[in-house]
Structures are given as C-alpha cells and as structure tokens.
N, C-alpha and C. Protein backbone atom coordinates (compact mmCIF):
# COMPACT_ATOMS: atom_id res chain seq x y z
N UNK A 1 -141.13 -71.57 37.27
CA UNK A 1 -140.70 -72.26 38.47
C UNK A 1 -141.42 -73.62 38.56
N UNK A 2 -140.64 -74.52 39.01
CA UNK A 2 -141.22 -76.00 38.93
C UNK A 2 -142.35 -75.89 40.32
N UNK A 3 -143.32 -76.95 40.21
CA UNK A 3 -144.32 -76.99 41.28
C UNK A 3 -143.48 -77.15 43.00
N UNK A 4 -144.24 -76.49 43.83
CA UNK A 4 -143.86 -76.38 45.12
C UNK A 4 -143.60 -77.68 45.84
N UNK A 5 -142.20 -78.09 46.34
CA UNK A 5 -141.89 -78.94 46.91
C UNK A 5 -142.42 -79.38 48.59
N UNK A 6 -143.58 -80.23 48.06
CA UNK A 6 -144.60 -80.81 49.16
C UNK A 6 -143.47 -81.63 50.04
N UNK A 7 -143.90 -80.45 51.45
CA UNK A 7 -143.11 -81.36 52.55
C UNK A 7 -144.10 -81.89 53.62
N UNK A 8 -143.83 -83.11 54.17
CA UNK A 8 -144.77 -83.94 54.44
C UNK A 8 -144.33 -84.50 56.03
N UNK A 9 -144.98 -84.86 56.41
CA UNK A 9 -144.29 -85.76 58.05
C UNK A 9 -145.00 -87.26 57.30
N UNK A 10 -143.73 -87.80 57.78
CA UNK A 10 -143.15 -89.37 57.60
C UNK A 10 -142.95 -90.01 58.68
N UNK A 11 -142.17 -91.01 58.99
CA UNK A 11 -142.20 -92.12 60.02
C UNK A 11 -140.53 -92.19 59.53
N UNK A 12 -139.76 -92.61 60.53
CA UNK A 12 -138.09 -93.19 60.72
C UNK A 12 -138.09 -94.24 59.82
N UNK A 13 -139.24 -95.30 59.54
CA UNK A 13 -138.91 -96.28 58.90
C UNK A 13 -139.02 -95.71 57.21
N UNK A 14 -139.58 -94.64 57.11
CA UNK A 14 -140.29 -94.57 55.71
C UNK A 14 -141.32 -94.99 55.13
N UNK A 15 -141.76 -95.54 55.76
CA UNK A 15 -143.30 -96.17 55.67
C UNK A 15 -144.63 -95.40 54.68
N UNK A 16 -144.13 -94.68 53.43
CA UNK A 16 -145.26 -93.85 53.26
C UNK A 16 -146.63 -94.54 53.12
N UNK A 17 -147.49 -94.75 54.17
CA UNK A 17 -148.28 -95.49 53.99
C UNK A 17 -149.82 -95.11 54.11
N UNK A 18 -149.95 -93.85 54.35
CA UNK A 18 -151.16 -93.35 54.83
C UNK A 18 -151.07 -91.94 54.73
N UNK A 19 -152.04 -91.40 54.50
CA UNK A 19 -152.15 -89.74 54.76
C UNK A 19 -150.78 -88.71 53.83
N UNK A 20 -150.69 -87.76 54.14
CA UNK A 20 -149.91 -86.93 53.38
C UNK A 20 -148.64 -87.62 53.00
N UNK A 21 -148.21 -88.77 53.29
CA UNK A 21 -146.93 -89.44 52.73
C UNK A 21 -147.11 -90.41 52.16
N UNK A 22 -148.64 -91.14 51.66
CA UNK A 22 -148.57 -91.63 51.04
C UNK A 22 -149.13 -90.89 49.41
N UNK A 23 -149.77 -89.93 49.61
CA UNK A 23 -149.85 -88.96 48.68
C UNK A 23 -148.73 -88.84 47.90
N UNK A 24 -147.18 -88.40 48.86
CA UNK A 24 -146.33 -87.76 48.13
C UNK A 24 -145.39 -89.17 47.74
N UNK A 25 -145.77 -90.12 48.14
CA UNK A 25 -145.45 -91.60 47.53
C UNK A 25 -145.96 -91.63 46.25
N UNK A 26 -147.14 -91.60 45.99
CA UNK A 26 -147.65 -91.81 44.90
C UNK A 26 -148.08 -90.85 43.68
N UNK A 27 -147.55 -89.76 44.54
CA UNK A 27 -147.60 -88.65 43.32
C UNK A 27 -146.86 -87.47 43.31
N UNK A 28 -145.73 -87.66 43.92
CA UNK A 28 -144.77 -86.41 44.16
C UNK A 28 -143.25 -86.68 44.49
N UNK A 29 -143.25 -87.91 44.44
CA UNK A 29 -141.73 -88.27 44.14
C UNK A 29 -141.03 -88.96 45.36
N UNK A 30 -141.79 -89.19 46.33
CA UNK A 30 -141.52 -89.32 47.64
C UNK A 30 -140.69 -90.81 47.31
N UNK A 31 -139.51 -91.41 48.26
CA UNK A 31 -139.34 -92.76 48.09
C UNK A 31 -139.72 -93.47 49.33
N UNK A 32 -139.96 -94.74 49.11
CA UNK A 32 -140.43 -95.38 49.99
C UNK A 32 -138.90 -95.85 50.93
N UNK A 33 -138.76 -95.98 52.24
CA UNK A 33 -137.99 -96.46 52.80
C UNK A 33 -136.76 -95.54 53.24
N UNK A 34 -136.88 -93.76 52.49
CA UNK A 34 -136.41 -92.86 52.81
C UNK A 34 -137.70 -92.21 53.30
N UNK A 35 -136.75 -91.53 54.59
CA UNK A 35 -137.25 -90.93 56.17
C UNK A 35 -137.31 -89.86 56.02
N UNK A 36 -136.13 -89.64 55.99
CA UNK A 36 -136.12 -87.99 55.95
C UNK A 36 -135.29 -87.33 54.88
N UNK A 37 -135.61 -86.51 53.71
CA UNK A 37 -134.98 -85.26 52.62
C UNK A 37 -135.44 -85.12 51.51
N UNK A 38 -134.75 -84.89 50.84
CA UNK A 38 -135.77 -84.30 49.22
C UNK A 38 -135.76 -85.23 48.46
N UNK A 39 -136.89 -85.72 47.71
CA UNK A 39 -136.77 -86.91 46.74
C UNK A 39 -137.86 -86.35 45.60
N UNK A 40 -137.86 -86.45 44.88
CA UNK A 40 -138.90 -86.10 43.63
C UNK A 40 -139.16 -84.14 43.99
N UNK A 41 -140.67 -84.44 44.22
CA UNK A 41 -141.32 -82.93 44.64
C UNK A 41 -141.08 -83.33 46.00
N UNK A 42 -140.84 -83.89 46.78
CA UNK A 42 -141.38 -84.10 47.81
C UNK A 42 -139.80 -84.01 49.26
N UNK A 43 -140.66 -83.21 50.30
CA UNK A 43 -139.05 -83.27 51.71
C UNK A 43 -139.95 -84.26 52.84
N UNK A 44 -139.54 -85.02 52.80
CA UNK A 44 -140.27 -85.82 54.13
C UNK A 44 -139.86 -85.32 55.39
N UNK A 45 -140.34 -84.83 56.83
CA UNK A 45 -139.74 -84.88 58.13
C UNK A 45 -140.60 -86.10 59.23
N UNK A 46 -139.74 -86.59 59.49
CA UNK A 46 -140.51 -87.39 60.46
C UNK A 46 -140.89 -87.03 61.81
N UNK A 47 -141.99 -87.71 61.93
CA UNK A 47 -142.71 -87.09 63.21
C UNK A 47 -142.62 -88.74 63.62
N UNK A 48 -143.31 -89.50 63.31
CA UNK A 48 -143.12 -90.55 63.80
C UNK A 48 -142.00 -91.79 63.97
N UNK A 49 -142.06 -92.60 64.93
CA UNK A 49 -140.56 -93.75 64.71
C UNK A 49 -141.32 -94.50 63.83
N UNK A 50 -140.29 -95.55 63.67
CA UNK A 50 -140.54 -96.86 62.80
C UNK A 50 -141.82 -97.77 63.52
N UNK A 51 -142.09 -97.30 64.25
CA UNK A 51 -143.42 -98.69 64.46
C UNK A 51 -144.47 -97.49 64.81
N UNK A 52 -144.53 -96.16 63.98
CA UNK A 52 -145.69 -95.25 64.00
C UNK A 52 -146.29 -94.47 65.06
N UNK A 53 -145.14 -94.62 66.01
CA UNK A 53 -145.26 -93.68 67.46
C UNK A 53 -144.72 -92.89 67.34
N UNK A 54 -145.47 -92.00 68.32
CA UNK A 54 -144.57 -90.34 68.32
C UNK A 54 -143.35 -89.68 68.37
N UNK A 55 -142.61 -89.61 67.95
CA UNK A 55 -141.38 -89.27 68.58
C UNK A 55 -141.43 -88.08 69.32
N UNK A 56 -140.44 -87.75 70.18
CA UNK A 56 -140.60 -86.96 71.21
C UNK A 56 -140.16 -85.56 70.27
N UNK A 57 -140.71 -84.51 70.91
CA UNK A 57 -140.85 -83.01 69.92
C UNK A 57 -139.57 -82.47 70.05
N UNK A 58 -138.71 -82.65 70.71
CA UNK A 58 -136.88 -82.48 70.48
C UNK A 58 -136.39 -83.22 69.45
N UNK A 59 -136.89 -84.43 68.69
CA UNK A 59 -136.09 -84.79 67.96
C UNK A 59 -137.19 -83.97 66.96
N UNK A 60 -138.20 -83.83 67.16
CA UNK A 60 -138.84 -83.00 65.41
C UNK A 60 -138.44 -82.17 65.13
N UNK A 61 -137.94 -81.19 66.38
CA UNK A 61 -137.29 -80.26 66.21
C UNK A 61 -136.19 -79.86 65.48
N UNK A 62 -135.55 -81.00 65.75
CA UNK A 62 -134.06 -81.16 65.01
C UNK A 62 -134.27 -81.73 63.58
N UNK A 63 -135.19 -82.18 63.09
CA UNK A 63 -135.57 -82.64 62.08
C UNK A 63 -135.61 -81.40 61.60
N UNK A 64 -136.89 -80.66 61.70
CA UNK A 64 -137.06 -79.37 61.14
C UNK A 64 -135.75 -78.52 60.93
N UNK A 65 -135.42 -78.40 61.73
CA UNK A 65 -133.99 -77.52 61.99
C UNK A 65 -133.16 -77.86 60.39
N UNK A 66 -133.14 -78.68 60.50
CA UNK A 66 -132.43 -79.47 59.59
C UNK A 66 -132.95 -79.18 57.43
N UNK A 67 -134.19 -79.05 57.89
CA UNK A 67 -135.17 -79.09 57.34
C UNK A 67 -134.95 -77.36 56.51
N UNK A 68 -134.78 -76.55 57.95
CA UNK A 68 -135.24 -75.38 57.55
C UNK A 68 -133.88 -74.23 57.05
N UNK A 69 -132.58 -75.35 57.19
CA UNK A 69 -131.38 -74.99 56.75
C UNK A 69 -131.22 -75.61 55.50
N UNK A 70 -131.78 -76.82 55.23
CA UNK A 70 -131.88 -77.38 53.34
C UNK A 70 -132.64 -76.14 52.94
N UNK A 71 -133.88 -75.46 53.21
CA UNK A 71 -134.89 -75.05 52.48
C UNK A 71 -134.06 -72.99 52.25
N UNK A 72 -133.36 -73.10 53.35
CA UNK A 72 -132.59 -71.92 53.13
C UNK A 72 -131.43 -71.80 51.99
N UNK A 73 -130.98 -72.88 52.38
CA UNK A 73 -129.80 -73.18 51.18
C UNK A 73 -130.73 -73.23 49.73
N UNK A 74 -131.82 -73.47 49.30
CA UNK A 74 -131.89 -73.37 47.98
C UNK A 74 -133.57 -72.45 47.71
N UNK A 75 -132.98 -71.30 47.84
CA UNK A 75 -133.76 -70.36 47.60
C UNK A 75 -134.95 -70.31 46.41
N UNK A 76 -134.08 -71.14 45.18
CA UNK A 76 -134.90 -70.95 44.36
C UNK A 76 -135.99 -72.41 44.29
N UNK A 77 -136.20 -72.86 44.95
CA UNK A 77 -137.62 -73.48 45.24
C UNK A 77 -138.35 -72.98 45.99
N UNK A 78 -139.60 -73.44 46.05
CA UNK A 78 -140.70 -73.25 47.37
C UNK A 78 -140.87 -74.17 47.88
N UNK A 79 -141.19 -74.60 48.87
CA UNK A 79 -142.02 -75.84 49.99
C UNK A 79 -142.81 -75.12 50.30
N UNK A 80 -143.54 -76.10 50.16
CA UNK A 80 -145.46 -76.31 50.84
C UNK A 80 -145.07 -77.09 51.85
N UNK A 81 -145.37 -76.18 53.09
CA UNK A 81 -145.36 -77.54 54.28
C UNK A 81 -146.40 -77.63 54.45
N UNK A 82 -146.76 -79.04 54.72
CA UNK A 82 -148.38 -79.37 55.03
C UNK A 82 -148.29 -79.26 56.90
N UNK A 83 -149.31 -79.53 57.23
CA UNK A 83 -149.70 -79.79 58.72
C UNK A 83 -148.77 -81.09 59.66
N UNK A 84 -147.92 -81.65 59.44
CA UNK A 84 -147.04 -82.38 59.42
C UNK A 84 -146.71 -82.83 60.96
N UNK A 85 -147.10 -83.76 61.63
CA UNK A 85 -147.36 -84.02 62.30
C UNK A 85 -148.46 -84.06 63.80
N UNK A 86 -149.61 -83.40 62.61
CA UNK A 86 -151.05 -83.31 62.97
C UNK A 86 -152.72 -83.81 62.31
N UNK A 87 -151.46 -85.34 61.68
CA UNK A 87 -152.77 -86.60 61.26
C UNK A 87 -152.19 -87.36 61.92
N UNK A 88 -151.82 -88.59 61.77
CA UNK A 88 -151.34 -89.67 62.49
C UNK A 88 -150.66 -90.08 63.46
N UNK A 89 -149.32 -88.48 63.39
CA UNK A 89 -148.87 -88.37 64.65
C UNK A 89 -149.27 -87.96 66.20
N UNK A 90 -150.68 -87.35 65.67
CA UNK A 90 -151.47 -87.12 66.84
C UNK A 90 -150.85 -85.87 67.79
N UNK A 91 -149.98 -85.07 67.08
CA UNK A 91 -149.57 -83.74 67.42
C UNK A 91 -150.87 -82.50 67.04
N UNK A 92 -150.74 -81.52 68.05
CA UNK A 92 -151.33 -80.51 67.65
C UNK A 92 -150.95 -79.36 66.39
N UNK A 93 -151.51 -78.44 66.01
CA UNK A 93 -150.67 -77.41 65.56
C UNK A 93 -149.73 -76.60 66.52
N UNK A 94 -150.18 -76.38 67.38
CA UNK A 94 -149.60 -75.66 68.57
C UNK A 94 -148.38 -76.40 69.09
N UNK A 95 -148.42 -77.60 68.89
CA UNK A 95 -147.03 -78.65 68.78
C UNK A 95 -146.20 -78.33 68.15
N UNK A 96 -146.23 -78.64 66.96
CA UNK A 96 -145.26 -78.02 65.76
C UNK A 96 -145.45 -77.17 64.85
N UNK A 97 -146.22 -76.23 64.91
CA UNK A 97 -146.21 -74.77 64.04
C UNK A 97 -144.95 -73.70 64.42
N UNK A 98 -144.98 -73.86 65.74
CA UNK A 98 -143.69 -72.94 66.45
C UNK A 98 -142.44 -72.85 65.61
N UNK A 99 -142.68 -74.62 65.54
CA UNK A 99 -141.22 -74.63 65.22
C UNK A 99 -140.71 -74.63 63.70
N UNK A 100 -141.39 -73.91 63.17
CA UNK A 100 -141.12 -73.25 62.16
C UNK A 100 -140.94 -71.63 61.85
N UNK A 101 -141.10 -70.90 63.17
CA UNK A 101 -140.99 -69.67 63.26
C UNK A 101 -139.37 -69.14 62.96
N UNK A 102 -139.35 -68.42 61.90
CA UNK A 102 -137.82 -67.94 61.10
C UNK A 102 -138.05 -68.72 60.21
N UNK A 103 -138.66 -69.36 59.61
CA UNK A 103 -138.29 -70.31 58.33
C UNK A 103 -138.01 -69.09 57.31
N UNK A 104 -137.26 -69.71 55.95
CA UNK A 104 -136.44 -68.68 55.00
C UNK A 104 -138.54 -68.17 54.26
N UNK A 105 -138.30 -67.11 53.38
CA UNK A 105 -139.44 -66.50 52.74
C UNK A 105 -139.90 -68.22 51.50
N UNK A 106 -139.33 -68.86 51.25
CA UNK A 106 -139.45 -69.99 50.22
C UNK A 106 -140.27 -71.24 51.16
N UNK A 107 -141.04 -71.11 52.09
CA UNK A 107 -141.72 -71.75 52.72
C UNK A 107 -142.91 -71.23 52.42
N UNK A 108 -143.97 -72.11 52.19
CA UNK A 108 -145.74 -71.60 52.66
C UNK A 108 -146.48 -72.58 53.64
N UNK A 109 -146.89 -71.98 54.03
CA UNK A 109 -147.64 -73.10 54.99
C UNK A 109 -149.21 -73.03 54.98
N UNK A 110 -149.95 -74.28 55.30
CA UNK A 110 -151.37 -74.33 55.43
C UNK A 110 -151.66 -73.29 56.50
N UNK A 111 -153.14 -72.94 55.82
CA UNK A 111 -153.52 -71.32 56.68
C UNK A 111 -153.92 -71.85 58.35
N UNK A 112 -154.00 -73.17 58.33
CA UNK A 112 -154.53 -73.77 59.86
C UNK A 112 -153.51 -72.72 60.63
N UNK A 113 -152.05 -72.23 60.42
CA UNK A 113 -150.61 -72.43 61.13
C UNK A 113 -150.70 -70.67 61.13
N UNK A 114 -151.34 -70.06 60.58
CA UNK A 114 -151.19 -68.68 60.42
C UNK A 114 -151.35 -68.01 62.27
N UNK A 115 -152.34 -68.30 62.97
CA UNK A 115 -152.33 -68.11 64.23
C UNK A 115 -150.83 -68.51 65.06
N UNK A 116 -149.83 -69.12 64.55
CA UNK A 116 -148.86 -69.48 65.25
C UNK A 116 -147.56 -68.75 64.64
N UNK A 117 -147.75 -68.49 63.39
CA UNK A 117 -146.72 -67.97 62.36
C UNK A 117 -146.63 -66.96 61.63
N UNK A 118 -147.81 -65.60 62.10
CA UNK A 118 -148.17 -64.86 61.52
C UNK A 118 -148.40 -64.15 60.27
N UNK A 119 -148.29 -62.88 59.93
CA UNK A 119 -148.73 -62.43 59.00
C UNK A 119 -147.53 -62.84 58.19
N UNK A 120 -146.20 -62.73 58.21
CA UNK A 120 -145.14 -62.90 57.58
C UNK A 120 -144.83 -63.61 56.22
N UNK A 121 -145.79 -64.68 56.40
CA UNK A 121 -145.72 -65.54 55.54
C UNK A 121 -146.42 -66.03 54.49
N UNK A 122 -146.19 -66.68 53.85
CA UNK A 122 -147.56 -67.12 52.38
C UNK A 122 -148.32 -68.41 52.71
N UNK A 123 -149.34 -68.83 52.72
CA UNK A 123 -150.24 -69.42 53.17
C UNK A 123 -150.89 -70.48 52.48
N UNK A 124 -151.71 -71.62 52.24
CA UNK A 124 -152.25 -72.08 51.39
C UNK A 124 -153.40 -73.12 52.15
N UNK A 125 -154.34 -73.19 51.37
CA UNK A 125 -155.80 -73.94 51.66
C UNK A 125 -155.59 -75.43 51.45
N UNK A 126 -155.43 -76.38 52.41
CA UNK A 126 -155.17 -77.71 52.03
C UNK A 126 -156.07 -78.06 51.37
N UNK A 127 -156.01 -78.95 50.08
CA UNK A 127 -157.02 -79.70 49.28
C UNK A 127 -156.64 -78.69 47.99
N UNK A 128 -156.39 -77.47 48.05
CA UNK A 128 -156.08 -76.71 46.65
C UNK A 128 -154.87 -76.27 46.11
C-alpha cells in the first residue's frame, strides 16, 4: 500500500505557507494555489479564508463532509488526518474533532482526537 494520504488544513487561497501545509507543499505533493482535494500524498481542507482568518465552523464542516465522502469512495487508501485546524487556525480540538465522527475505517487520526473520537479508530503520534 502506498504511504498514507496526509490530510492537512489549508487556507481558500492555497497559501501552503506555514505549518502542516507547508510540509505537505514541500514534501507530499500538496499544490500550491489548490484549497481544497487530493494532490500528490496530500487532501488539503481549509480551515482558513484567503487572508488567513477563520472561517466559520459550518463551512469546515462542509469541507469535511465533503472530505469524508472522497475518503469513503476510495477505500483502498488511508488518510492521516492531522490536527487540522488547531495551529494557525486557532481552533480547538473540541472544534473540529467532532466533526469527523462516522468517518469511513481508512481514516487515522492524531491520538490528541481520541478523547473526541473514541476507541473506534486507528490513531497516530504526530512527529512519527
């Protein structure tokens, strides 16, 4: 199986410029100036607009949503979701961990999210 498709929170403009999107800019396939979907290893969702403000948690929602019907449709990958809109966007986990509750079994998430998403799921240590 090819390496786990690092999904990341981005900005509307695409801006990978900092923190987990510029990572997957520079080493996971991410494109610059695309916002939001699959590009290399990498699914961007945006948390932030184009000038690096928050967007309001109904549209992340729908992002995710969106997000979590691509990741259903192709079973045979994994995503790594990182913490994704809890560096720059200045969201909590408790913000957006929820809203990943039902994601398909081809999701893992950082163990920060396990208190929100329980035992159900596969887990991983950011940095490893």
């Amino acid at each position: 199986m090819a390496k786990a498709v690092f999904t990341f929170g981005s900005n509307e403009g695409g801006m990978h410029g900092a923190g987990a999107a510029l990572f997957a800019y520079q080493k996971r396939g991410a494109r610059y100036g695309m916002s939001y979907g699959h590009s290399g290893d990498s699914f961007a969702i945006p948390t932030c607009n184009e000038m690096i403000g928050k967007l309001e948690l109904p549209i992340i929602n729908a992002y995710i949503a969106g997000f979590l019907a691509y990741a259903t449709g192709k079973r045979k990958l994994k995503f790594m979701v990182t913490r994704l809109g809890c560096g720059i966007a200045g969201f909590t986990d408790a913000d957006i961990a929820p809203m990943f509750i039902g994601a398909p079994k081809n999701c893992m998430f950082d163990e920060k999210w396990k208190p929100f998403l329980g035992d159900s799921y596969e887990y991983f240590v950011e940095g490893q």
